[in-house]
Protein backbone atom coordinates (compact mmCIF):
# COMPACT_ATOMS: atom_id res chain seq x y z
CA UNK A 1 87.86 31.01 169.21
CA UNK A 2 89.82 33.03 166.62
CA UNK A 3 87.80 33.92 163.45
CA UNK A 4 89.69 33.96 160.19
CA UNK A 5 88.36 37.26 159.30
CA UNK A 6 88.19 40.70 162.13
CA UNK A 7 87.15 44.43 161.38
CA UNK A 8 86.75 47.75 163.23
CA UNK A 9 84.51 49.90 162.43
CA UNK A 10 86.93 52.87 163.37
CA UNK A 11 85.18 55.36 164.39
CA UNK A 12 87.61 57.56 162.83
CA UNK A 13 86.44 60.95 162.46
CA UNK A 14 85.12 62.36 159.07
CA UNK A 15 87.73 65.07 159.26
CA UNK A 16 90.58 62.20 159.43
CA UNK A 17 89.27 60.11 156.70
CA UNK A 18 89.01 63.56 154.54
CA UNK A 19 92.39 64.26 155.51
CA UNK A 20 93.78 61.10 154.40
CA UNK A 21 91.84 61.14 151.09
CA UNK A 22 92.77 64.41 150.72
CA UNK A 23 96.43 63.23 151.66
CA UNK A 24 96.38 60.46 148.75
CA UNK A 25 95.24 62.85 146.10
CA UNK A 26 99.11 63.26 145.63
CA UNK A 27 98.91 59.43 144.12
CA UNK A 28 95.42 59.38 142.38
CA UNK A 29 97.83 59.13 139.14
CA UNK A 30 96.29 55.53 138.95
CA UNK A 31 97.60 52.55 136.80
CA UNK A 32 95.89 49.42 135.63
CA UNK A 33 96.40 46.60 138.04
CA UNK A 34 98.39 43.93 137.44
CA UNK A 35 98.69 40.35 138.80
CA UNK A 36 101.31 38.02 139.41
CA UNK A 37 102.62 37.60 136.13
CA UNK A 38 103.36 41.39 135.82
CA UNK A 39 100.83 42.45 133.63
CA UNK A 40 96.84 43.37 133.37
CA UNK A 41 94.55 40.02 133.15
CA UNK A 42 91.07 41.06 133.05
CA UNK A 43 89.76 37.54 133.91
CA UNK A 44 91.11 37.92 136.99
CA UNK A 45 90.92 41.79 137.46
CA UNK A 46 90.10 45.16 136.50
CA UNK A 47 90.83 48.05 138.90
CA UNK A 48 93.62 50.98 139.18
CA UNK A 49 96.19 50.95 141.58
CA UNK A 50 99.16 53.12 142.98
CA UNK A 51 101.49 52.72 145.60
CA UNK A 52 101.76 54.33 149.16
CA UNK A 53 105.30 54.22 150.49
CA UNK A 54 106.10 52.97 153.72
CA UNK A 55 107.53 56.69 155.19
CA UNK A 56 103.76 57.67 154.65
CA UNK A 57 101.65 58.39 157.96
CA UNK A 58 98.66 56.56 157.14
CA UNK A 59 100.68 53.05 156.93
CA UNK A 60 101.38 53.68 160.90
CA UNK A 61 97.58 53.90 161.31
CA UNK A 62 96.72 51.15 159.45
CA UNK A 63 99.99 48.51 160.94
CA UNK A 64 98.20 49.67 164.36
CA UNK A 65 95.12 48.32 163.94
CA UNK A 66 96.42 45.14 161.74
CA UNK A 67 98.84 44.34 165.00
CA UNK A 68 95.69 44.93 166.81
CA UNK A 69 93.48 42.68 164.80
CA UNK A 70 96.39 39.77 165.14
CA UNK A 71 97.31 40.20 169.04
CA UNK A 72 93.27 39.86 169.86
CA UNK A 73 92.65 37.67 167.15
CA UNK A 74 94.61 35.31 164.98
CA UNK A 75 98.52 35.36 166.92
CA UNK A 76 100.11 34.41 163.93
CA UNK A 77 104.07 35.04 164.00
CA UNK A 78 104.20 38.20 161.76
CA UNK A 79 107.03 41.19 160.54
CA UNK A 80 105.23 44.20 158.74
CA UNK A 81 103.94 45.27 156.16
CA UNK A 82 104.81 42.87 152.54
CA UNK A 83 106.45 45.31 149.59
CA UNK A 84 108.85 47.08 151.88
CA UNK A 85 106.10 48.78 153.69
CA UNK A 86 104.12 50.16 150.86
CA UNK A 87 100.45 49.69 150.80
CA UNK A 88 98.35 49.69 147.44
CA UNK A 89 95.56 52.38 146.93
CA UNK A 90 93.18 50.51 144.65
CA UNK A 91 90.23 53.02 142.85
CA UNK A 92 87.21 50.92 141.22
CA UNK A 93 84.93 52.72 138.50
CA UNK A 94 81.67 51.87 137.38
CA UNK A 95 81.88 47.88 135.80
CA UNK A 96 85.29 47.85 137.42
CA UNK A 97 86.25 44.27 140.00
CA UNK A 98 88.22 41.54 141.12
CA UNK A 99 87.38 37.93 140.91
CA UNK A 100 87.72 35.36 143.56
CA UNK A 101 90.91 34.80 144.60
CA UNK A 102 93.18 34.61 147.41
CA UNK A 103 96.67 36.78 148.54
CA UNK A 104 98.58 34.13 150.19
CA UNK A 105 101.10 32.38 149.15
CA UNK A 106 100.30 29.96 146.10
CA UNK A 107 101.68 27.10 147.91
CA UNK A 108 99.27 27.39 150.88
CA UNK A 109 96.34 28.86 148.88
CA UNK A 110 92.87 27.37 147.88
CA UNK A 111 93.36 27.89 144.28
CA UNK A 112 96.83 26.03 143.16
CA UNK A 113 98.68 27.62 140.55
CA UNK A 114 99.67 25.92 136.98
CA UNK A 115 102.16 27.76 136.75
CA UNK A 116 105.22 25.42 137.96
CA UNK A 117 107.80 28.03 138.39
CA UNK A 118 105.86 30.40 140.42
CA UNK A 119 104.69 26.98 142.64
CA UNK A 120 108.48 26.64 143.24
CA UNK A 121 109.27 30.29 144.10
CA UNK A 122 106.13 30.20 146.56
CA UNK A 123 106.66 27.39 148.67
CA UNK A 124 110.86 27.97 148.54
CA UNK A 125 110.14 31.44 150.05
CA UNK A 126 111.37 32.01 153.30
CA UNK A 127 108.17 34.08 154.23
CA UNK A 128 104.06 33.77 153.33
CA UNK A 129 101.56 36.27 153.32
CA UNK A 130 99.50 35.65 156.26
CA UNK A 131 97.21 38.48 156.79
CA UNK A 132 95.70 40.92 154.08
CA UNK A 133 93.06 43.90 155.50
CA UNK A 134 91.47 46.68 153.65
CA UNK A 135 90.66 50.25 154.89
CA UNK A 136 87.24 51.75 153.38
CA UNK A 137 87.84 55.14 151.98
CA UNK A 138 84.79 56.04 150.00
CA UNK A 139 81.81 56.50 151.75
CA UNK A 140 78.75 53.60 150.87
CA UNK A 141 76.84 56.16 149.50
CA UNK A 142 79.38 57.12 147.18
CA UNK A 143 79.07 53.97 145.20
CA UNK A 144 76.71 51.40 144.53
CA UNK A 145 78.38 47.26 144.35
CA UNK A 146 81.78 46.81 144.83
CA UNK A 147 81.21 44.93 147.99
CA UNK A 148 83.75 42.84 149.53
CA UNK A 149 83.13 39.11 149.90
CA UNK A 150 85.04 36.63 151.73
CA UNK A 151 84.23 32.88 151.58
CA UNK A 152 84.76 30.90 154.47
CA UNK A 153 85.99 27.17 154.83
CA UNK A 154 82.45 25.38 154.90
CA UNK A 155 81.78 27.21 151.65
CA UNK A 156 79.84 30.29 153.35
CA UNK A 157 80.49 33.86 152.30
CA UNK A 158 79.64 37.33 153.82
CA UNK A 159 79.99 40.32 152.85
CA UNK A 160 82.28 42.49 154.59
CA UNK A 161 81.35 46.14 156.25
CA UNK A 162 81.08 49.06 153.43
CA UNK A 163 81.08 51.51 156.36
CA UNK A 164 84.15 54.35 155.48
CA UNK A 165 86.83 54.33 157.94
CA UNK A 166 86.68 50.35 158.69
CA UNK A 167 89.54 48.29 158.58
CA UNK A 168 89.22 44.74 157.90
CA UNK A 169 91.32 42.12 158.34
CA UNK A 170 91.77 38.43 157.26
CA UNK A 171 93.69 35.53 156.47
CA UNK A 172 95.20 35.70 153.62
CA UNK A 173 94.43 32.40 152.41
CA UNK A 174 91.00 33.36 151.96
CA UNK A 175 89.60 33.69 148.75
CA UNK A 176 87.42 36.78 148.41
CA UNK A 177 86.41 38.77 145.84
CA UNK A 178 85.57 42.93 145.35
CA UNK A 179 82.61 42.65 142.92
CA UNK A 180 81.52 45.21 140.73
CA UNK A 181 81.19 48.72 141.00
CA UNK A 182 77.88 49.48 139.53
CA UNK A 183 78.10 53.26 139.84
CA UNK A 184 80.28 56.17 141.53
CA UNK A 185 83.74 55.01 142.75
CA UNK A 186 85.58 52.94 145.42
CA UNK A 187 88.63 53.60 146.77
CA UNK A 188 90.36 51.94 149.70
CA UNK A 189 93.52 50.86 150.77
CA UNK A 190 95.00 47.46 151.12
CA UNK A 191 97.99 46.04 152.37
CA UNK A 192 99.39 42.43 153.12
CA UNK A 193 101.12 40.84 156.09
CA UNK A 194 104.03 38.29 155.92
CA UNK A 195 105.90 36.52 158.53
CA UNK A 196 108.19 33.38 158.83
CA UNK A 197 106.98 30.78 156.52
CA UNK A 198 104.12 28.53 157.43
CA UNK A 199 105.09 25.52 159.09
């Protein structure tokens, strides 16, 4: 029975994970997040964010294990990467989070939108989001909160890995939440996964 959330815990070498930190330094010229309606709302979210382009070698690492996750996992009919390939390097400081919420498409999503125009763009679209994942970067004793929490359909949550070097993966219709970063920092990576619309 396929689970609506899947990890691995890598195993990727330190060296590797160094490398690729050391790798993104080149983007660690970090901008406030914003959300859907193009700029910061810090009810929903306060984090920094840059953006990894698609002819980078860490987004063939991470589509490997995502393709992974969905051929042992969910089997949903998926393309790549959302964004033209580019994945999102998120940094959290001290105080820093992201509310519940979900990534998939507002039209299939647990919490509808009020917003009527971007309902209408969102279920006219002729793809959805249907798989989000998240690869650890800092180390868990780099930082203390910021844990990842998913909540499940019955109402039950967990709290994913913190392990550096994981991937995780899950439906993107999930709501979840990165809660706050108490002290050091959290970086990680995150990317979403769209395919023909849901039918």
């Amino acid at each position: 029975m396929a689970s609506p959330s899947y990890w691995y815990q890598t195993n990727m070498p330190e060296e590797l994970v160094d490398i690729v930190c050391r790798d993104l330094q080149n983007f660690n010229n970090f901008g406030t997040a914003t959300t859907l309606g193009g700029g910061p709302n810090l009810t929903i979210r306060d984090s920094q964010t840059n953006w990894i382009p698609a002819s980078h070698w860490i987004v063939g690492l991470c589509w490997h294990y995502v393709r992974l996750a969905n051929e042992q996992n969910f089997l949903y009919d998926i393309q790549g990467f959302e964004q033209a390939g580019d994945l999102q390097y998120t940094s959290y400081g001290p105080g820093e989070y992201y509310h519940w919420h979900v990534d998939g498409d507002i039209s299939n999503s647990l919490v509808p939108s009020k917003n009527l125009e971007e309902q209408f763009v969102q279920t006219n679209a002729e793809k959805s989001r249907k798989l989000s994942f998240i690869l650890q970067l800092s180390n868990h004793t780099d930082y203390t909160g910021g844990e990842v929490q998913l909540q499940y359909s019955a109402g039950n949550t967990q709290f994913m890995p913190k392990t550096r070097g994981t991937i995780i993966v899950f439906d993107s219709r999930m709501l979840h939440r990165v809660k706050a970063v108490k002290t050091g920092n959290r970086k990680s990576l995150v990317g979403w996964v769209w395919g023909p619309r849901w039918k």
